[in-house]
PDB file of N, CA and C in Angstrom:
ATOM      1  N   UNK A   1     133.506 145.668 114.783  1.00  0.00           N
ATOM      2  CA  UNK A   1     134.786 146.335 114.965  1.00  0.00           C
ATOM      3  C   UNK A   1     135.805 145.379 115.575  1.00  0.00           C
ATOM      4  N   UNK A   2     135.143 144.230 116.592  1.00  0.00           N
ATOM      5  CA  UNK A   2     136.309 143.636 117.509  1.00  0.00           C
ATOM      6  C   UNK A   2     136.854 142.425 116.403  1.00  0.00           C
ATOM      7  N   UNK A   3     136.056 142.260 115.537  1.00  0.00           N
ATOM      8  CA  UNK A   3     136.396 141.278 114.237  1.00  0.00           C
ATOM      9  C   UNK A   3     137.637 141.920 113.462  1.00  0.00           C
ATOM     10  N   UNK A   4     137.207 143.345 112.759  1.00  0.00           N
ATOM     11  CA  UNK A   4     138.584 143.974 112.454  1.00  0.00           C
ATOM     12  C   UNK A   4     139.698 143.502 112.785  1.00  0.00           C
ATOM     13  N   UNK A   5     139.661 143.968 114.258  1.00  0.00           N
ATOM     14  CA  UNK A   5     141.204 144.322 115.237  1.00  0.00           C
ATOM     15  C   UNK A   5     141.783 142.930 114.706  1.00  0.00           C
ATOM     16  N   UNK A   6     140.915 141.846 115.279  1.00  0.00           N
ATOM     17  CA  UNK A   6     141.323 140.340 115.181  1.00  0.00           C
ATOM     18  C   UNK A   6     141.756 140.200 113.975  1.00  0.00           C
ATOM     19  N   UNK A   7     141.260 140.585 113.194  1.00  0.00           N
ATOM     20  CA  UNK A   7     141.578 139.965 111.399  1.00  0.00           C
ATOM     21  C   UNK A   7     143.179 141.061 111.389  1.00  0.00           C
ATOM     22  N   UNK A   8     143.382 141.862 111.373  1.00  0.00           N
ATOM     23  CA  UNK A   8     144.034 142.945 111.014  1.00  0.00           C
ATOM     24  C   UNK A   8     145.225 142.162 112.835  1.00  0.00           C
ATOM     25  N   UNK A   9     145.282 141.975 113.652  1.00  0.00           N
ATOM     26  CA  UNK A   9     146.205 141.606 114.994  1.00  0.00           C
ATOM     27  C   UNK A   9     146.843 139.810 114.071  1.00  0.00           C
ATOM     28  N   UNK A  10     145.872 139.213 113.386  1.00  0.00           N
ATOM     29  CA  UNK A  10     146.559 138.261 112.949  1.00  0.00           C
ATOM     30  C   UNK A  10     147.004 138.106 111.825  1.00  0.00           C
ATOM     31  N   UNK A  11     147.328 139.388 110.484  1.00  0.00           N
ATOM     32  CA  UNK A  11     147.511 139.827 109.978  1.00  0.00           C
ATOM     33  C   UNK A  11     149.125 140.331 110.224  1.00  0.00           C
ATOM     34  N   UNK A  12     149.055 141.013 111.020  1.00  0.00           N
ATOM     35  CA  UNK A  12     150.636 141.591 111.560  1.00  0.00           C
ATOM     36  C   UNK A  12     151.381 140.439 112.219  1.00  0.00           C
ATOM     37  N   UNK A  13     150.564 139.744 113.001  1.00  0.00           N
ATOM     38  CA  UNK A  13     151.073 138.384 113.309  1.00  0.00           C
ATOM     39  C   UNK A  13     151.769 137.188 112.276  1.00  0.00           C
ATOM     40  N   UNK A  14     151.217 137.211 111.220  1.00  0.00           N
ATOM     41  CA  UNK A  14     151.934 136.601 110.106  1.00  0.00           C
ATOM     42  C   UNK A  14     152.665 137.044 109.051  1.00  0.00           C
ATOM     43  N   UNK A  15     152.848 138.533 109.413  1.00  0.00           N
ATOM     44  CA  UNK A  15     153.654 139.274 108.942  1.00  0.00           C
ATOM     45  C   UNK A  15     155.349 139.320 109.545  1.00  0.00           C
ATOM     46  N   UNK A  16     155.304 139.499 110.969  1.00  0.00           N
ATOM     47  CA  UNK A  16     156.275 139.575 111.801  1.00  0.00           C
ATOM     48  C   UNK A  16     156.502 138.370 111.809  1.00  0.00           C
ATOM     49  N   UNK A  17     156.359 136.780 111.874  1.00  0.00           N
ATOM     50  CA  UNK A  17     156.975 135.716 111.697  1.00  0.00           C
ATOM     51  C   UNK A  17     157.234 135.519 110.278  1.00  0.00           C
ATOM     52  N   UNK A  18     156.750 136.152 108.857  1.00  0.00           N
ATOM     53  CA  UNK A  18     157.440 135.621 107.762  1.00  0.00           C
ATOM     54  C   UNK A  18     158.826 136.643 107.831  1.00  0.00           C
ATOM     55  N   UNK A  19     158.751 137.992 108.884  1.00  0.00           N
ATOM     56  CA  UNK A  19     159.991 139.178 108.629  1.00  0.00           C
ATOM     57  C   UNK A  19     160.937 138.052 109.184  1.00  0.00           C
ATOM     58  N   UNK A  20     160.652 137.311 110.175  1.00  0.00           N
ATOM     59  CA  UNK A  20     161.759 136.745 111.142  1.00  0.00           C
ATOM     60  C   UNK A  20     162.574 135.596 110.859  1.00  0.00           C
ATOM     61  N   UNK A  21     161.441 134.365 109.437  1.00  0.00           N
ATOM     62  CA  UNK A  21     161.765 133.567 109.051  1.00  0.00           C
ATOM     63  C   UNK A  21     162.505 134.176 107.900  1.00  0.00           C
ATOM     64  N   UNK A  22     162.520 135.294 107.095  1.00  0.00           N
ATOM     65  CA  UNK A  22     163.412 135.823 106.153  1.00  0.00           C
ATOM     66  C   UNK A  22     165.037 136.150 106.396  1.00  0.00           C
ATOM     67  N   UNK A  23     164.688 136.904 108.233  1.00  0.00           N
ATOM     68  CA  UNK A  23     165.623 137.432 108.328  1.00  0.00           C
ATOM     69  C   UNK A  23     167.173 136.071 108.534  1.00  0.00           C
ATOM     70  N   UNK A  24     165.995 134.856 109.497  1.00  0.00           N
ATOM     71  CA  UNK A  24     166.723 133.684 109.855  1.00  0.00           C
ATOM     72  C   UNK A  24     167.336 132.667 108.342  1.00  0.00           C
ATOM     73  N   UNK A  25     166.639 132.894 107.472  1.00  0.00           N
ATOM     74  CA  UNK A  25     166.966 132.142 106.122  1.00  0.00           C
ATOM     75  C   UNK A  25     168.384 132.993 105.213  1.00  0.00           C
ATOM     76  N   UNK A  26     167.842 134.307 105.365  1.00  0.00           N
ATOM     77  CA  UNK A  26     169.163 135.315 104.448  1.00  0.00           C
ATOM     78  C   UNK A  26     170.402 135.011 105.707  1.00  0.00           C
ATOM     79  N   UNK A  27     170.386 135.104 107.201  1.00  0.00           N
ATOM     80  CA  UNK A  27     171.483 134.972 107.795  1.00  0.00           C
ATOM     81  C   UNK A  27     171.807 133.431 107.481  1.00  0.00           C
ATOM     82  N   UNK A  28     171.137 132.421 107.323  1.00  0.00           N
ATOM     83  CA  UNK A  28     172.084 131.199 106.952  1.00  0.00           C
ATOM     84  C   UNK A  28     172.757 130.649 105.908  1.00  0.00           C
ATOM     85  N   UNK A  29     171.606 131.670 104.620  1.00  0.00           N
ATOM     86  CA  UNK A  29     172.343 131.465 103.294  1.00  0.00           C
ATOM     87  C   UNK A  29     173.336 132.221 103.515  1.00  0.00           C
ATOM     88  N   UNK A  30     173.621 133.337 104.026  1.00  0.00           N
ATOM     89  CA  UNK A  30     175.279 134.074 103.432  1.00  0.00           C
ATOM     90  C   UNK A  30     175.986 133.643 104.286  1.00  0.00           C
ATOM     91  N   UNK A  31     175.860 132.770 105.210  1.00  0.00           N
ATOM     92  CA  UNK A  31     176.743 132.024 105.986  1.00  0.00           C
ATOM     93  C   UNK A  31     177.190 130.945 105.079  1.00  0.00           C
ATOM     94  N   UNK A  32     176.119 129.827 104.163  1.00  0.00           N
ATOM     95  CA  UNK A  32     176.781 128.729 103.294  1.00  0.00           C
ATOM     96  C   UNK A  32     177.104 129.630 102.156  1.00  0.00           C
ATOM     97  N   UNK A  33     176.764 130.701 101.731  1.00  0.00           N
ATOM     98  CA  UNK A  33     177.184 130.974  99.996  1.00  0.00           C
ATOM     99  C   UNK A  33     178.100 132.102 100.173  1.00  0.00           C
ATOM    100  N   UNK A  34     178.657 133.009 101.396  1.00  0.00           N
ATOM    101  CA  UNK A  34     179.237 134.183 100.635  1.00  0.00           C
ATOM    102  C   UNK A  34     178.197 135.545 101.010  1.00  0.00           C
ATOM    103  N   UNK A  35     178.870 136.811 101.784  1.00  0.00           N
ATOM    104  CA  UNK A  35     178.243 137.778 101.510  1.00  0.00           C
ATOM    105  C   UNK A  35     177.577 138.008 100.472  1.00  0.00           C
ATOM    106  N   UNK A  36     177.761 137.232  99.263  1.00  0.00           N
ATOM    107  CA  UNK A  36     177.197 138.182  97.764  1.00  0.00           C
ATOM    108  C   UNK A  36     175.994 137.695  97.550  1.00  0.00           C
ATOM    109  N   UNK A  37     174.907 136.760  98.296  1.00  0.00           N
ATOM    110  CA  UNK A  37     174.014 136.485  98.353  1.00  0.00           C
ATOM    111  C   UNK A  37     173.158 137.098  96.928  1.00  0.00           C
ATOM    112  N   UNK A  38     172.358 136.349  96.106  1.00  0.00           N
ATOM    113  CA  UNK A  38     172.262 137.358  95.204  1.00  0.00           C
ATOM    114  C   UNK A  38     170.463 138.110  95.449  1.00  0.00           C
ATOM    115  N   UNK A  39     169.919 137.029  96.093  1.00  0.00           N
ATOM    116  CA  UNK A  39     167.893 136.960  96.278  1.00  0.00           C
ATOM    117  C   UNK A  39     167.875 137.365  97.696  1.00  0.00           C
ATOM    118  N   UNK A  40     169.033 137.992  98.779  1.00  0.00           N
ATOM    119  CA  UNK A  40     168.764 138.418  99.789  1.00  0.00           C
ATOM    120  C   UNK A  40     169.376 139.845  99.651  1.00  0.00           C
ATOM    121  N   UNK A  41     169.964 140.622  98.770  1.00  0.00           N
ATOM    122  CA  UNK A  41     170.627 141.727  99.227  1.00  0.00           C
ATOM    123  C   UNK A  41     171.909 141.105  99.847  1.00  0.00           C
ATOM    124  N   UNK A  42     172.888 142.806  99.962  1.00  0.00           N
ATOM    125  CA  UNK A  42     173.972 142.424 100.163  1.00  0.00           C
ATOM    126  C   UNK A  42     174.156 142.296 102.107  1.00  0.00           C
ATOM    127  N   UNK A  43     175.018 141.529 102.847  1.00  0.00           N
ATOM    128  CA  UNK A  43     175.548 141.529 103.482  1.00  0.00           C
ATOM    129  C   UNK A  43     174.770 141.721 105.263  1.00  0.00           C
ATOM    130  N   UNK A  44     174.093 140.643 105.369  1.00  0.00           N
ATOM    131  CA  UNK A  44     172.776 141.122 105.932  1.00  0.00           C
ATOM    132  C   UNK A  44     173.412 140.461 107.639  1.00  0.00           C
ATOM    133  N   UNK A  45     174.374 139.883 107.504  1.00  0.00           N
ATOM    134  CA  UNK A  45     174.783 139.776 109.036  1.00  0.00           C
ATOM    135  C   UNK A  45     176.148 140.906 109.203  1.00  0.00           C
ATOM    136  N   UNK A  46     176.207 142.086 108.416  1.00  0.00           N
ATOM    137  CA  UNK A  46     177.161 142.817 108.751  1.00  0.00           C
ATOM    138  C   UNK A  46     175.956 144.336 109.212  1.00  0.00           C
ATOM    139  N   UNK A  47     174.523 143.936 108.515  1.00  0.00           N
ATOM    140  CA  UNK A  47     173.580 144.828 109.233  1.00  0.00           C
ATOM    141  C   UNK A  47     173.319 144.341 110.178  1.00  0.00           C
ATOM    142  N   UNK A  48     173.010 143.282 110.692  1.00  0.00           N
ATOM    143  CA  UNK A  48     172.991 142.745 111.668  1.00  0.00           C
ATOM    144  C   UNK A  48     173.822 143.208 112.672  1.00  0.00           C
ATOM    145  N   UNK A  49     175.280 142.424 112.457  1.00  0.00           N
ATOM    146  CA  UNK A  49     176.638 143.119 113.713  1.00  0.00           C
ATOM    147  C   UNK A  49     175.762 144.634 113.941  1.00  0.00           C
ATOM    148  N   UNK A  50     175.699 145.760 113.290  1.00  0.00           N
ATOM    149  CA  UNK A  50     175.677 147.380 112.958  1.00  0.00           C
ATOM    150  C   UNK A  50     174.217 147.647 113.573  1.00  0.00           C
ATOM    151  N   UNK A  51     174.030 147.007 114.073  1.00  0.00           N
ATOM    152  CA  UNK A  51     172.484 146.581 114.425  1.00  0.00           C
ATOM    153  C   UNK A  51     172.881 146.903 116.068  1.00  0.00           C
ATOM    154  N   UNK A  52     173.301 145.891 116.334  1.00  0.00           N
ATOM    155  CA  UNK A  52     173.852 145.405 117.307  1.00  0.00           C
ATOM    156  C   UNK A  52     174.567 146.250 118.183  1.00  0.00           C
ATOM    157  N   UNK A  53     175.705 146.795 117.099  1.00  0.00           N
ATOM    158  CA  UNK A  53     176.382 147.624 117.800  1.00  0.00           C
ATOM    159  C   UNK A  53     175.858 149.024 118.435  1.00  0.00           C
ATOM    160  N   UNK A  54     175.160 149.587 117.381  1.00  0.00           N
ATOM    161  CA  UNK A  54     173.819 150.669 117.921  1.00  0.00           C
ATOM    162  C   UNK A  54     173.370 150.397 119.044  1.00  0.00           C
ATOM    163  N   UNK A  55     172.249 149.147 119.323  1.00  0.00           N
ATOM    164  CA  UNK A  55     172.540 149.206 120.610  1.00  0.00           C
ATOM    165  C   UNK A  55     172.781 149.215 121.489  1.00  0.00           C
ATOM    166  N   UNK A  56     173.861 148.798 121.376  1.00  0.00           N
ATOM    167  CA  UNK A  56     175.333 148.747 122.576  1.00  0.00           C
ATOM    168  C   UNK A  56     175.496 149.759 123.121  1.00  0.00           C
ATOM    169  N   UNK A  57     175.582 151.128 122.081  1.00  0.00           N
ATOM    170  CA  UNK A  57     176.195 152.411 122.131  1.00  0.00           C
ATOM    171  C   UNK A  57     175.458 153.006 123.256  1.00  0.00           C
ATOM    172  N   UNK A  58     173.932 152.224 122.850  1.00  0.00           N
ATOM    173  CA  UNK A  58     172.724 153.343 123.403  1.00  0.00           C
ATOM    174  C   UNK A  58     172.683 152.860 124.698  1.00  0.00           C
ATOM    175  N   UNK A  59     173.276 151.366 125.592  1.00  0.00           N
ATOM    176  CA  UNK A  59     173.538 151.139 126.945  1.00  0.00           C
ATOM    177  C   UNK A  59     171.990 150.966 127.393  1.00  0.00           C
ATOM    178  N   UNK A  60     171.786 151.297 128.329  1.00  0.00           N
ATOM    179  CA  UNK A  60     170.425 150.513 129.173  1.00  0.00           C
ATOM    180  C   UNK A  60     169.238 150.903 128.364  1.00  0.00           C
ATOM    181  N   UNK A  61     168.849 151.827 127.750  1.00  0.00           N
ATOM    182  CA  UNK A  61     167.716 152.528 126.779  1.00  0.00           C
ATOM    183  C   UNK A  61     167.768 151.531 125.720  1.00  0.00           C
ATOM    184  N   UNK A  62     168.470 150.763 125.186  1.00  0.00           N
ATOM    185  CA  UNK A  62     168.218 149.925 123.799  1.00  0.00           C
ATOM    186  C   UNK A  62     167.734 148.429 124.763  1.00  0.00           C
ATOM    187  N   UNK A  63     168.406 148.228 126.113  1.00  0.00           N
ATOM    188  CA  UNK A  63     168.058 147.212 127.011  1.00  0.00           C
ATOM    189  C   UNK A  63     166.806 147.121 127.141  1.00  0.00           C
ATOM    190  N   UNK A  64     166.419 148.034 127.840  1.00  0.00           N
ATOM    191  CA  UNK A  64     164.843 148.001 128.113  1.00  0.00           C
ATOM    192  C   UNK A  64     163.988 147.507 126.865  1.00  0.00           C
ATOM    193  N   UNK A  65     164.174 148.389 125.647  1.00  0.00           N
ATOM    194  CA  UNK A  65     163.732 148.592 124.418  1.00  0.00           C
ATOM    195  C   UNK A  65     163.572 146.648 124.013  1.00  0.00           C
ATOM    196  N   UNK A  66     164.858 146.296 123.703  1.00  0.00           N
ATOM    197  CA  UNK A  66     164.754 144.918 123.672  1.00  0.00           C
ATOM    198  C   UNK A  66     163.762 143.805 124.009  1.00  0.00           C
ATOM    199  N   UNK A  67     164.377 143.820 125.678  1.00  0.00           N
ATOM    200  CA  UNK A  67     162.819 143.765 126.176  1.00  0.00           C
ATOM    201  C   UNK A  67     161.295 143.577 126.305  1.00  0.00           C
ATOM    202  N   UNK A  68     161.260 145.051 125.597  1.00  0.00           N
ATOM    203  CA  UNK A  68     159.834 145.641 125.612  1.00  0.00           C
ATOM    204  C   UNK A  68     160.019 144.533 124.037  1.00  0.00           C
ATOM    205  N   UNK A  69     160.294 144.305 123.087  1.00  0.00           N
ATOM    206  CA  UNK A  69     159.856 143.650 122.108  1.00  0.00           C
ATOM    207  C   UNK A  69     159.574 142.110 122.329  1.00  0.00           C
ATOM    208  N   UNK A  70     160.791 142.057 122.750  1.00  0.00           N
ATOM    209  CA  UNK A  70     160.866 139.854 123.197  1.00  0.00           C
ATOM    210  C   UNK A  70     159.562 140.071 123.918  1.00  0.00           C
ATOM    211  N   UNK A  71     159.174 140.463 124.978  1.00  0.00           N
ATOM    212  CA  UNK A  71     157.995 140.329 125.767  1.00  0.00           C
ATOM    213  C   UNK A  71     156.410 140.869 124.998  1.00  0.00           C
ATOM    214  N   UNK A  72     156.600 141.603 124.382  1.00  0.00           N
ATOM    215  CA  UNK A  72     155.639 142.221 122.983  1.00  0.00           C
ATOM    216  C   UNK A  72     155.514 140.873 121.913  1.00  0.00           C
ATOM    217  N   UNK A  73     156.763 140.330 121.585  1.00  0.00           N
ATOM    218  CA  UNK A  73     156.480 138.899 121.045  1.00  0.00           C
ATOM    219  C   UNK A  73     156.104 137.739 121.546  1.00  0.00           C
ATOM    220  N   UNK A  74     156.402 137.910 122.329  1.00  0.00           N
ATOM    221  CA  UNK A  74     155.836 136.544 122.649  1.00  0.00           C
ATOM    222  C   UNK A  74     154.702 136.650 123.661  1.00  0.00           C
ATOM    223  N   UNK A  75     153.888 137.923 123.927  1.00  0.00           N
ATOM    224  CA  UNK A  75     152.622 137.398 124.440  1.00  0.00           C
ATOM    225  C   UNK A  75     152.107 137.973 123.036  1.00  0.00           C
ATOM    226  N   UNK A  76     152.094 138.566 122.270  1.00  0.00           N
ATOM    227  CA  UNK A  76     151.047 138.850 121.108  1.00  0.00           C
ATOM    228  C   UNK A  76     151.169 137.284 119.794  1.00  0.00           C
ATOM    229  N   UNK A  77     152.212 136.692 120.247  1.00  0.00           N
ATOM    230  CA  UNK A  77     152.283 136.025 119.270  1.00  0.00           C
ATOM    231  C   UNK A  77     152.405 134.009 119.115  1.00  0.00           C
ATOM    232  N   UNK A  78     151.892 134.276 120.291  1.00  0.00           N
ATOM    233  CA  UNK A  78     151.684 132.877 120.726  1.00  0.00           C
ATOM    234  C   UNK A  78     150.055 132.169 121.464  1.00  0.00           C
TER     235      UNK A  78
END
C-alpha cells in the first residue's frame, strides 16, 4: 500500500510541475506573440489578472489560502 501512495504522490508531483511549466510557457508566449496565441487558448494572463483579482476581493481568506499552497509546494515537492 505505502508503494501506491509513493507511486501515485510522485505522480501528482509531475503533474503539478508540467501544470506550472505550461502555465509559465503560455504566459511568455502571449507576451512575445499577441493575446491570440493559437496552441495555448485565448488570453491566459487576462485569466491570470481575474485570478488575481478574486483574490484580492476575498482579503485575508484567499491570503491564508495562498499560503497554505506555496508551503503545500514546496514541502511536497522538493
Amino acid at each position: 500500500m505505502n508503494a501506491w501512495i509513493t507511486k501515485i504522490r510522485g505522480y501528482l508531483r509531475q503533474f503539478i510541475e508540467l501544470g506550472v511549466l505550461l502555465i509559465g510557457v503560455s504566459v511568455f508566449a502571449e507576451i512575445l506573440f499577441g493575446p491570440n496565441v493559437a496552441f495555448f487558448g485565448s488570453q491566459v494572463t487576462t485569466n491570470l489578472v481575474a485570478l488575481l483579482n478574486t483574490l484580492g476581493e476575498s482579503g485575508i481568506a484567499a491570503l491564508i489560502v495562498v499560503f497554505a499552497v506555496i508551503i503545500t509546494y514546496r514541502k511536497f515537492l522538493k
